[in-house]
C-alpha atoms as a PDB file:
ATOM      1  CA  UNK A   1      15.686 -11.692   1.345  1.00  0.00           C
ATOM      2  CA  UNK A   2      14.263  -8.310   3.491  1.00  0.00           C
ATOM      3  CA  UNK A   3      11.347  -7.248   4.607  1.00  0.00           C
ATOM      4  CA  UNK A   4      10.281  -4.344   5.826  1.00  0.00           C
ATOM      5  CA  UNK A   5       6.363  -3.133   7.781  1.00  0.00           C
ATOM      6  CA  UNK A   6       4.699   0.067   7.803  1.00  0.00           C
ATOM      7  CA  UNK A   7       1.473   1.452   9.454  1.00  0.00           C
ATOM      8  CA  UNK A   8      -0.379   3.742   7.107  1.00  0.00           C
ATOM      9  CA  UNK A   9      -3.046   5.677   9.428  1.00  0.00           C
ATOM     10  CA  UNK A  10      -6.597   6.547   7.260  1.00  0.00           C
ATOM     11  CA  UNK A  11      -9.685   8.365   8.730  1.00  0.00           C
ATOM     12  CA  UNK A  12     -12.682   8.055   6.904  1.00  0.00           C
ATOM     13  CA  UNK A  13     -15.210  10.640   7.280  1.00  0.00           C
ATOM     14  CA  UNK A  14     -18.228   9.038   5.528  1.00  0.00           C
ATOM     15  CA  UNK A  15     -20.317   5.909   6.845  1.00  0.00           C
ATOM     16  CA  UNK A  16     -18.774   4.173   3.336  1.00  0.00           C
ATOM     17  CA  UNK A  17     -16.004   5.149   2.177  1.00  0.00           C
ATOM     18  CA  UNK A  18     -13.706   4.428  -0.686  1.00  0.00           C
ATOM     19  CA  UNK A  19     -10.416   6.872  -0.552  1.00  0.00           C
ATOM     20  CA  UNK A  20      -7.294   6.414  -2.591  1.00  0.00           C
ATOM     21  CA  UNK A  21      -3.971   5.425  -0.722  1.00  0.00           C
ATOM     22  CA  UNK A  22      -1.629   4.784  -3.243  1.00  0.00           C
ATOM     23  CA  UNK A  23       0.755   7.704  -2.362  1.00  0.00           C
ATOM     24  CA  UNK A  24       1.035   6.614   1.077  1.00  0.00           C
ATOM     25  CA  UNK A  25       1.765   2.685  -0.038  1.00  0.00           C
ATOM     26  CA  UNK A  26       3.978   3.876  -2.472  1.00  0.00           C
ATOM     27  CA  UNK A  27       5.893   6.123   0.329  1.00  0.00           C
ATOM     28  CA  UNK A  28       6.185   2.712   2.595  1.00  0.00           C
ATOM     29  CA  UNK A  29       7.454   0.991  -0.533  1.00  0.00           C
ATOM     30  CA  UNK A  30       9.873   3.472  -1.329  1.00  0.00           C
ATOM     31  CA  UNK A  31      10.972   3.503   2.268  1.00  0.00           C
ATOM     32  CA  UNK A  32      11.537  -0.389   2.557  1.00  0.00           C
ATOM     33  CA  UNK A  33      14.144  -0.275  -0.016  1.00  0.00           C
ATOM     34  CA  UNK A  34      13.325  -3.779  -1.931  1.00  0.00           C
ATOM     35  CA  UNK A  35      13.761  -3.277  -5.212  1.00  0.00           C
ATOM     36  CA  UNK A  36      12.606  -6.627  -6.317  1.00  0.00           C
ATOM     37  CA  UNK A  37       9.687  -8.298  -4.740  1.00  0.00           C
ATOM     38  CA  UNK A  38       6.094  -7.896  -3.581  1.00  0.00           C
ATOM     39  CA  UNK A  39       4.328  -5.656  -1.094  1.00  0.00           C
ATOM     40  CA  UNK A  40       1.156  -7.059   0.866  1.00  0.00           C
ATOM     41  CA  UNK A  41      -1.443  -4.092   1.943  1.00  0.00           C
ATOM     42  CA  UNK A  42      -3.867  -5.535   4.512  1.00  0.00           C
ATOM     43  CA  UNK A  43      -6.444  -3.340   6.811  1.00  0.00           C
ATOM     44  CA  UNK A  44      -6.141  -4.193  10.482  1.00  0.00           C
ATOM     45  CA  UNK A  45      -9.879  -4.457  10.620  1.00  0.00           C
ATOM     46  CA  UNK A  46     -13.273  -6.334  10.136  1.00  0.00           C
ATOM     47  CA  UNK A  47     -15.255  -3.692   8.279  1.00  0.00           C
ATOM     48  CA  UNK A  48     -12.725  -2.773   5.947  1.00  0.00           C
ATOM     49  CA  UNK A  49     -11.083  -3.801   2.195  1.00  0.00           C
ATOM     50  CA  UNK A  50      -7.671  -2.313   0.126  1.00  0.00           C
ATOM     51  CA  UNK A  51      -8.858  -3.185  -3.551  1.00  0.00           C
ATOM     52  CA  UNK A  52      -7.361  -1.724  -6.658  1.00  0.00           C
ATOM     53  CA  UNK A  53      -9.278  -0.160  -9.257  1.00  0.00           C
ATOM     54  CA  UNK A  54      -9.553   3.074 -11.289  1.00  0.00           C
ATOM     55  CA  UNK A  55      -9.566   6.425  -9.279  1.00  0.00           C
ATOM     56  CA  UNK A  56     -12.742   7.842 -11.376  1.00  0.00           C
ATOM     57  CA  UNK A  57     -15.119   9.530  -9.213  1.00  0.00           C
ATOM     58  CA  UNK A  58     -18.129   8.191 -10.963  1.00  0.00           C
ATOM     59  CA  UNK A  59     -17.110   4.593 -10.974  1.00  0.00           C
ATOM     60  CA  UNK A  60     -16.220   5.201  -6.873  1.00  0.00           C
ATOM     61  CA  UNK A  61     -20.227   5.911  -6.697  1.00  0.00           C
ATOM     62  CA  UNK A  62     -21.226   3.344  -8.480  1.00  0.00           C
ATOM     63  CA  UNK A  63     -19.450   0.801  -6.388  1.00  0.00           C
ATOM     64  CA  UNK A  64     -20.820   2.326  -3.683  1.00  0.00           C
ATOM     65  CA  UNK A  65     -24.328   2.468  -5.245  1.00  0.00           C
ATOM     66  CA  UNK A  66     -23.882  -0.909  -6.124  1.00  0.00           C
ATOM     67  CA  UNK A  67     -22.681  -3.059  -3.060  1.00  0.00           C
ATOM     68  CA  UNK A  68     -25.491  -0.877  -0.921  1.00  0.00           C
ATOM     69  CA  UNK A  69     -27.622  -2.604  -3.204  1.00  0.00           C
ATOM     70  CA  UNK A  70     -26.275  -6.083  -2.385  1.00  0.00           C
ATOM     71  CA  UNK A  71     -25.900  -5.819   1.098  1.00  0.00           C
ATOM     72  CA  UNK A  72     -28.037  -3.010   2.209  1.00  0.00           C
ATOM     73  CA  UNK A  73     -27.451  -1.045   5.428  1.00  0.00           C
ATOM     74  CA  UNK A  74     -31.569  -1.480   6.773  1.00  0.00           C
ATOM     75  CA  UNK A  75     -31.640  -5.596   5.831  1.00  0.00           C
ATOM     76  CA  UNK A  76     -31.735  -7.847   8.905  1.00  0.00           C
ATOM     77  CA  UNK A  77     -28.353  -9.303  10.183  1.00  0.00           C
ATOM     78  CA  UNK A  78     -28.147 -11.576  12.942  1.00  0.00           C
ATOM     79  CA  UNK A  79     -24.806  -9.883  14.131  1.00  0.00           C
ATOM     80  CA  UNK A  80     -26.830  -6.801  14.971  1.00  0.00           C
ATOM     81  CA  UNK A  81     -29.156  -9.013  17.849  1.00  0.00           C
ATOM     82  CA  UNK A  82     -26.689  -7.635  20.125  1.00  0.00           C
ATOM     83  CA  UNK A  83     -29.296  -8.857  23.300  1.00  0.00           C
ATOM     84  CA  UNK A  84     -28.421 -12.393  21.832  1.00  0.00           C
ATOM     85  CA  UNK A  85     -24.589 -12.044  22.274  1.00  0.00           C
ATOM     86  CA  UNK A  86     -21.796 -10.684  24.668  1.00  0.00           C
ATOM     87  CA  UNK A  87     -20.466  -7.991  23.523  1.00  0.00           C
ATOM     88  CA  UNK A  88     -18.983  -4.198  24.630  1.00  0.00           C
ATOM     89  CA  UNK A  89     -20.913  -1.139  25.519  1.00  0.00           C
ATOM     90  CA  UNK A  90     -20.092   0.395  22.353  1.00  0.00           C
ATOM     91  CA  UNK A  91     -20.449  -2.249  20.145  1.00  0.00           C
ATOM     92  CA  UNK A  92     -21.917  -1.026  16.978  1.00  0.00           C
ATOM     93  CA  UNK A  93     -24.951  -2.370  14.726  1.00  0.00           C
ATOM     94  CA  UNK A  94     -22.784  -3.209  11.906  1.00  0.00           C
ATOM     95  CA  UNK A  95     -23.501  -6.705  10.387  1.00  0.00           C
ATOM     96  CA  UNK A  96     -23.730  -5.103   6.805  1.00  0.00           C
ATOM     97  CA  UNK A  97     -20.062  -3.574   7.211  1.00  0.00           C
ATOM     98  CA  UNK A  98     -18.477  -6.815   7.641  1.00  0.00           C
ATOM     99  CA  UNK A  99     -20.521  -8.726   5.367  1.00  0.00           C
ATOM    100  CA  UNK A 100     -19.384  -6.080   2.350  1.00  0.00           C
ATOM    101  CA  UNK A 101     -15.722  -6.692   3.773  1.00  0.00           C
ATOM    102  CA  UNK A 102     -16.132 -10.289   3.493  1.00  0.00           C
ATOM    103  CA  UNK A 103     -17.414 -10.442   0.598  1.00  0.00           C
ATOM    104  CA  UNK A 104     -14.579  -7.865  -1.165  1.00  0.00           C
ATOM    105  CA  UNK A 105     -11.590  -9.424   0.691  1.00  0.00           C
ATOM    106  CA  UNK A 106      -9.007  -7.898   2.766  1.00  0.00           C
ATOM    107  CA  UNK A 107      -5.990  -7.083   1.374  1.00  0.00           C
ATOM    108  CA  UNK A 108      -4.048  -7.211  -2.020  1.00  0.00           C
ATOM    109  CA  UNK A 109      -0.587  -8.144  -3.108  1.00  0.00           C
ATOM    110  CA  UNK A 110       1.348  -6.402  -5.457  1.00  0.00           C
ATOM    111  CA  UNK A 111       4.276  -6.970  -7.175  1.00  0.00           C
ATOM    112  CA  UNK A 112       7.814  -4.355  -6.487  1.00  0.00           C
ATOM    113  CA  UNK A 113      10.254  -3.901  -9.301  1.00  0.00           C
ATOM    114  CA  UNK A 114      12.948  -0.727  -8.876  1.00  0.00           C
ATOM    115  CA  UNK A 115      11.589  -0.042  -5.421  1.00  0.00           C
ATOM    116  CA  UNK A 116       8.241   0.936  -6.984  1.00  0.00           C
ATOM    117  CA  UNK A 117       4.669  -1.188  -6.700  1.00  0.00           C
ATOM    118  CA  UNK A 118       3.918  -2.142  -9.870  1.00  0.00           C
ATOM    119  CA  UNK A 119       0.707  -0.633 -11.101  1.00  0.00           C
ATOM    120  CA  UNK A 120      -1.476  -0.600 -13.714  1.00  0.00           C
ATOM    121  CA  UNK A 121      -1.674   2.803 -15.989  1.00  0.00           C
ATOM    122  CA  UNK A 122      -5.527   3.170 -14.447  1.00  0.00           C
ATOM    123  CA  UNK A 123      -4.884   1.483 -10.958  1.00  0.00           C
ATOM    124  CA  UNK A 124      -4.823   3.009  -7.866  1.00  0.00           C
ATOM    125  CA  UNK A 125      -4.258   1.308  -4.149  1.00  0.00           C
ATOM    126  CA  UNK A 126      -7.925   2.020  -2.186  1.00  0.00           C
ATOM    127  CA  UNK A 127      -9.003   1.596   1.336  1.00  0.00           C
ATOM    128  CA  UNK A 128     -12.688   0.714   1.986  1.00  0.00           C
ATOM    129  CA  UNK A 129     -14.304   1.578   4.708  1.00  0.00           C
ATOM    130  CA  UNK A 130     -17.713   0.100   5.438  1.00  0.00           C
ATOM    131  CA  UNK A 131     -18.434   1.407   9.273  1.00  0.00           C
ATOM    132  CA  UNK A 132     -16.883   5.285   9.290  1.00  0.00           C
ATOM    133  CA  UNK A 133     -15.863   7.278   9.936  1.00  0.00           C
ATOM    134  CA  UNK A 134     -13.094   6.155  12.253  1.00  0.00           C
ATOM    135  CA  UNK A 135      -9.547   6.533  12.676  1.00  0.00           C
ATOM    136  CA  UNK A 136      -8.219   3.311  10.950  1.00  0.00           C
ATOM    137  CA  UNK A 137      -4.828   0.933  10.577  1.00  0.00           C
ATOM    138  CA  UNK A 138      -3.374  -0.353   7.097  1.00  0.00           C
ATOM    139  CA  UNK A 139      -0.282  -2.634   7.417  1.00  0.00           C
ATOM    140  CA  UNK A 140       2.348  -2.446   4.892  1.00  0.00           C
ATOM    141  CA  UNK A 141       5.036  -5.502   4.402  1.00  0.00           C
ATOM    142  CA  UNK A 142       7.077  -5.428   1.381  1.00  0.00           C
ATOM    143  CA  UNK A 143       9.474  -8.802   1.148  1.00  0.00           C
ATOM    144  CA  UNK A 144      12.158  -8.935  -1.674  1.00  0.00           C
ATOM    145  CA  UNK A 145      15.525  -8.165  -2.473  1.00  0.00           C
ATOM    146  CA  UNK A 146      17.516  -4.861  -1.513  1.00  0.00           C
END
């Protein structure tokens, strides 16, 4: 048994964000050289989800339409009473952003067979980003047999 860790590097240049990383997974996939085994995707932050779903714009907005309606941006949070708690200078009003991330999950795991993630005809490896844009982290660890 191998495994193998990558750092994928994203910058999101909308407040929310969905954008499609699959290439980029399936380059630290390729790179690993498992053939057999699975590959975990995780974001190395609190405001952030991978999911996998269909790369269709429309459907992109209406997940975005749709968890703004859940957990909208202007609702009270009691993470934003930043008077109430210690926190850094630049500490941002983002109680929304980790409550959508919570509620999605981090990360996913998917299966490798012939070096190659295992996907769906329609399904595509995105990162979510709740609190852009920012420079942001993905880790890649694919375990399994060379």
């Amino acid at each position: 048994m191998s495994s193998f860790s990558s750092i994928i590097e994203v910058v999101s240049v909308e407040k929310t964000e969905i954008i499609d990383i699959t290439p980029q997974v399936n380059f630290a996939v390729r790179s690993s050289g498992i053939r057999q085994g699975i590959a975990s995707i995780m974001p190395l932050h609190t405001t952030t989800s991978i999911r996998i779903n269909e790369n269709e714009p429309r459907l992109i907005r209406d997940f975005k339409s749709f968890l703004e309606c859940l957990v909208p941006c202007n609702s009270r949070y009691f993470h934003d009473e930043i008077e109430k708690r210690p926190v850094p200078e630049d500490e941002k009003i983002n109680g929304h952003s980790h409550i959508k991330s919570f509620i999605l999950g981090t990360g996913e795991t998917v299966p490798v067979r012939e070096n190659s993630m295992m996907l769906g005809k329609w399904q595509s490896v995105f990162f979510v980003d709740f609190d852009g844009p920012q420079q942001r982290k993905v880790l890649v660890t694919v375990i399994g047999d060379k």
